[in-house]
Every structure is written in C-alpha cells, then in structure tokens.
C-alpha atoms as a PDB file:
ATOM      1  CA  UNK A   1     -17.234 -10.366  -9.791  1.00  0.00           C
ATOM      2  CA  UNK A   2     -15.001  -7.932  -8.133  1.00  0.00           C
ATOM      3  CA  UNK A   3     -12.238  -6.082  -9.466  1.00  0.00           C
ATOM      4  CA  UNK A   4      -8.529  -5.820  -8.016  1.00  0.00           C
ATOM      5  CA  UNK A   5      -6.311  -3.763  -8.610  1.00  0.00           C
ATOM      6  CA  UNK A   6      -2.438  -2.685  -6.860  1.00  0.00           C
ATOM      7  CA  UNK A   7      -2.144   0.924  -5.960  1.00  0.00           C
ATOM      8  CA  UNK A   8       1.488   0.148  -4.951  1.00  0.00           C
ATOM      9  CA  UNK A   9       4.402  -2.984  -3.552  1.00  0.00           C
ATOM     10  CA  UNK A  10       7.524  -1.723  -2.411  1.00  0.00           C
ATOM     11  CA  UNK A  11      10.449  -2.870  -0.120  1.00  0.00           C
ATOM     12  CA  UNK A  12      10.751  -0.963   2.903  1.00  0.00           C
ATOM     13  CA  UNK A  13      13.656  -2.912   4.436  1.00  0.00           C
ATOM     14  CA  UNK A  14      16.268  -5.392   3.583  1.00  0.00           C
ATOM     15  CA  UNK A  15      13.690  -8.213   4.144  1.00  0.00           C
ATOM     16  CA  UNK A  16       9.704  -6.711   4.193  1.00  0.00           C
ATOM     17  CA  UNK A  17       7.670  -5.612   1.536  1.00  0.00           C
ATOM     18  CA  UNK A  18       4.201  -3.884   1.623  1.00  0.00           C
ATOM     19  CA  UNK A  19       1.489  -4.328  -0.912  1.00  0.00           C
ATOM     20  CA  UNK A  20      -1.663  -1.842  -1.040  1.00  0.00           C
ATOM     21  CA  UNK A  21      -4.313  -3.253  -2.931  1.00  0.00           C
ATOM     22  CA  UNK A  22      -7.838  -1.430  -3.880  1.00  0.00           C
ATOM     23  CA  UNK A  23     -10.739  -4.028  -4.882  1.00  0.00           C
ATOM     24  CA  UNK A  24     -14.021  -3.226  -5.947  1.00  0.00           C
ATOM     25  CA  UNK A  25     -16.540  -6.137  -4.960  1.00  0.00           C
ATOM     26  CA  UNK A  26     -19.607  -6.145  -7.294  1.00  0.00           C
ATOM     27  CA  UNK A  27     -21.743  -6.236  -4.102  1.00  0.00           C
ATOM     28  CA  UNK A  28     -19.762  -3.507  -1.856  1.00  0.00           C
ATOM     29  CA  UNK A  29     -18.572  -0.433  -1.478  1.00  0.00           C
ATOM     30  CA  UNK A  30     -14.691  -0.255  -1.957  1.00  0.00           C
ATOM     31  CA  UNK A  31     -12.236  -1.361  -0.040  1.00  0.00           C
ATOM     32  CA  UNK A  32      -8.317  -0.353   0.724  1.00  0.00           C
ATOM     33  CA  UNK A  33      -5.938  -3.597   2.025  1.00  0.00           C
ATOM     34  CA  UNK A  34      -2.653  -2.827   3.260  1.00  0.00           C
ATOM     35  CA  UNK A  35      -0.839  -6.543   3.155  1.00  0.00           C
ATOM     36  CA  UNK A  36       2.204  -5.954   5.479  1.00  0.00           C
ATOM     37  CA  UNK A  37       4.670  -8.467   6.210  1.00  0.00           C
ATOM     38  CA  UNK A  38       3.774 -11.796   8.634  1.00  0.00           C
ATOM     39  CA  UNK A  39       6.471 -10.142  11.357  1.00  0.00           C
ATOM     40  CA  UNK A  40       7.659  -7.393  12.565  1.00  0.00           C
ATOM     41  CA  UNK A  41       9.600  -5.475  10.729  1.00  0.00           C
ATOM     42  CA  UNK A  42      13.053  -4.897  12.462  1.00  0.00           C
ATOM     43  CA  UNK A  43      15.589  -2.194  12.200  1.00  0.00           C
ATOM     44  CA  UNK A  44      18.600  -0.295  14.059  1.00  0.00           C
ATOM     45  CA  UNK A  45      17.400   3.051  15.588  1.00  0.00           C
ATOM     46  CA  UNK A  46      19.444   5.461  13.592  1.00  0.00           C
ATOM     47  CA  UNK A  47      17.278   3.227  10.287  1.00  0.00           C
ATOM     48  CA  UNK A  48      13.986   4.641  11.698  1.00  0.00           C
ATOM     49  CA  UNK A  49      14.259   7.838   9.128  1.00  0.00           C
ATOM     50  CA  UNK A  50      14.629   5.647   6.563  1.00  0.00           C
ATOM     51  CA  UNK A  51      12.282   2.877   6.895  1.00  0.00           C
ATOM     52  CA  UNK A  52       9.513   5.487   7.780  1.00  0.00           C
ATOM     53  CA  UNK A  53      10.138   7.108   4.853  1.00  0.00           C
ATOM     54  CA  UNK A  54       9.976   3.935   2.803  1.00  0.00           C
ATOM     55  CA  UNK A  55       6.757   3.392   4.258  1.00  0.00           C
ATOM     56  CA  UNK A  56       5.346   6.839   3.502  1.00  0.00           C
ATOM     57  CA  UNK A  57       6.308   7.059  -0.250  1.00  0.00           C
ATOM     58  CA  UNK A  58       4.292   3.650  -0.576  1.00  0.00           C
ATOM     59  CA  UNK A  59       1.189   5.070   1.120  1.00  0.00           C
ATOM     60  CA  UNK A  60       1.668   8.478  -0.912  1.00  0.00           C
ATOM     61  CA  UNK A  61       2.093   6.700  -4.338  1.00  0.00           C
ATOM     62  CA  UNK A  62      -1.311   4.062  -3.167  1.00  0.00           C
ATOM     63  CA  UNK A  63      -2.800   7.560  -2.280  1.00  0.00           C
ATOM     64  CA  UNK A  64      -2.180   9.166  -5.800  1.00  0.00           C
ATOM     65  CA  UNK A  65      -2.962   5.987  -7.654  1.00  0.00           C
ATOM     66  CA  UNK A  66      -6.492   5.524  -5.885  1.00  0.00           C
ATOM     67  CA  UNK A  67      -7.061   9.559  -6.507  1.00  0.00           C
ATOM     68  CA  UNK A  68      -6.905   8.662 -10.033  1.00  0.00           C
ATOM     69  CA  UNK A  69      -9.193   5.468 -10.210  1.00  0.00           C
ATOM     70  CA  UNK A  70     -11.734   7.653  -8.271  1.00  0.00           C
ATOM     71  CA  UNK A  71     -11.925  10.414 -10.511  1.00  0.00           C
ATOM     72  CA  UNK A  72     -11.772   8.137 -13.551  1.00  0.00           C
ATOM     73  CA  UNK A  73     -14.975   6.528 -11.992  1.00  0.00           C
ATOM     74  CA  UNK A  74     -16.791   9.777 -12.259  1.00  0.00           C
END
C-alpha cells in the first residue's frame, strides 16, 4: 500500500492552482508529483513578478514540508 501525502496546493493565478504531492509506494523509493494545471497558465507581463513568486512560495513550503517527513523518517 503506498502512502500519500500533500506537501502543498495553492493558487498562483486568478484561474490555476498547483498541487505537490509526496507518495511513498510500499515497493519504491519516493516520489515528488508536481500536478500543474491542464493549460497554460496565462498572465500580463508586468504579472510575471507575481505569479513567479506564487509559484516559488508553493515549491518552498512543499520543500519545508518534505524536509520534515524526511527527518521524521529517521
């Protein structure tokens, strides 16, 4: 049986979320799936800043989240 578990979902625009999810097959080593939205994700040129931050601050809070499963594992 594997395990799941979400390191972090956030919006990063008006219409897209992201979704980073860690599982644990019984079988496997671990694996890291970043689920991002079925099309592009569009925005005005001066919204670059922003979106890329959006999209940073969900890969930093995955990246914390994970550090902490992984140590708890030791």
């Amino acid at each position: 049986m594997s395990k799941s578990t979400i390191l972090a979902t956030a919006r990063i625009n008006a219409a897209d979320i992201i979704t980073i999810t860690y599982v644990e097959p019984a079988d496997a080593p671990g694996a890291v799936f970043v689920r991002w939205p079925d099309a592009p994700s569009v925005a005005a040129p001066h919204q670059l800043p922003s979106l890329a931050n959006a999209v940073m601050a969900v890969l930093g809070e995955a990246v914390g989240k994970l550090a902490t499963i992984r140590t708890d594992d030791r």
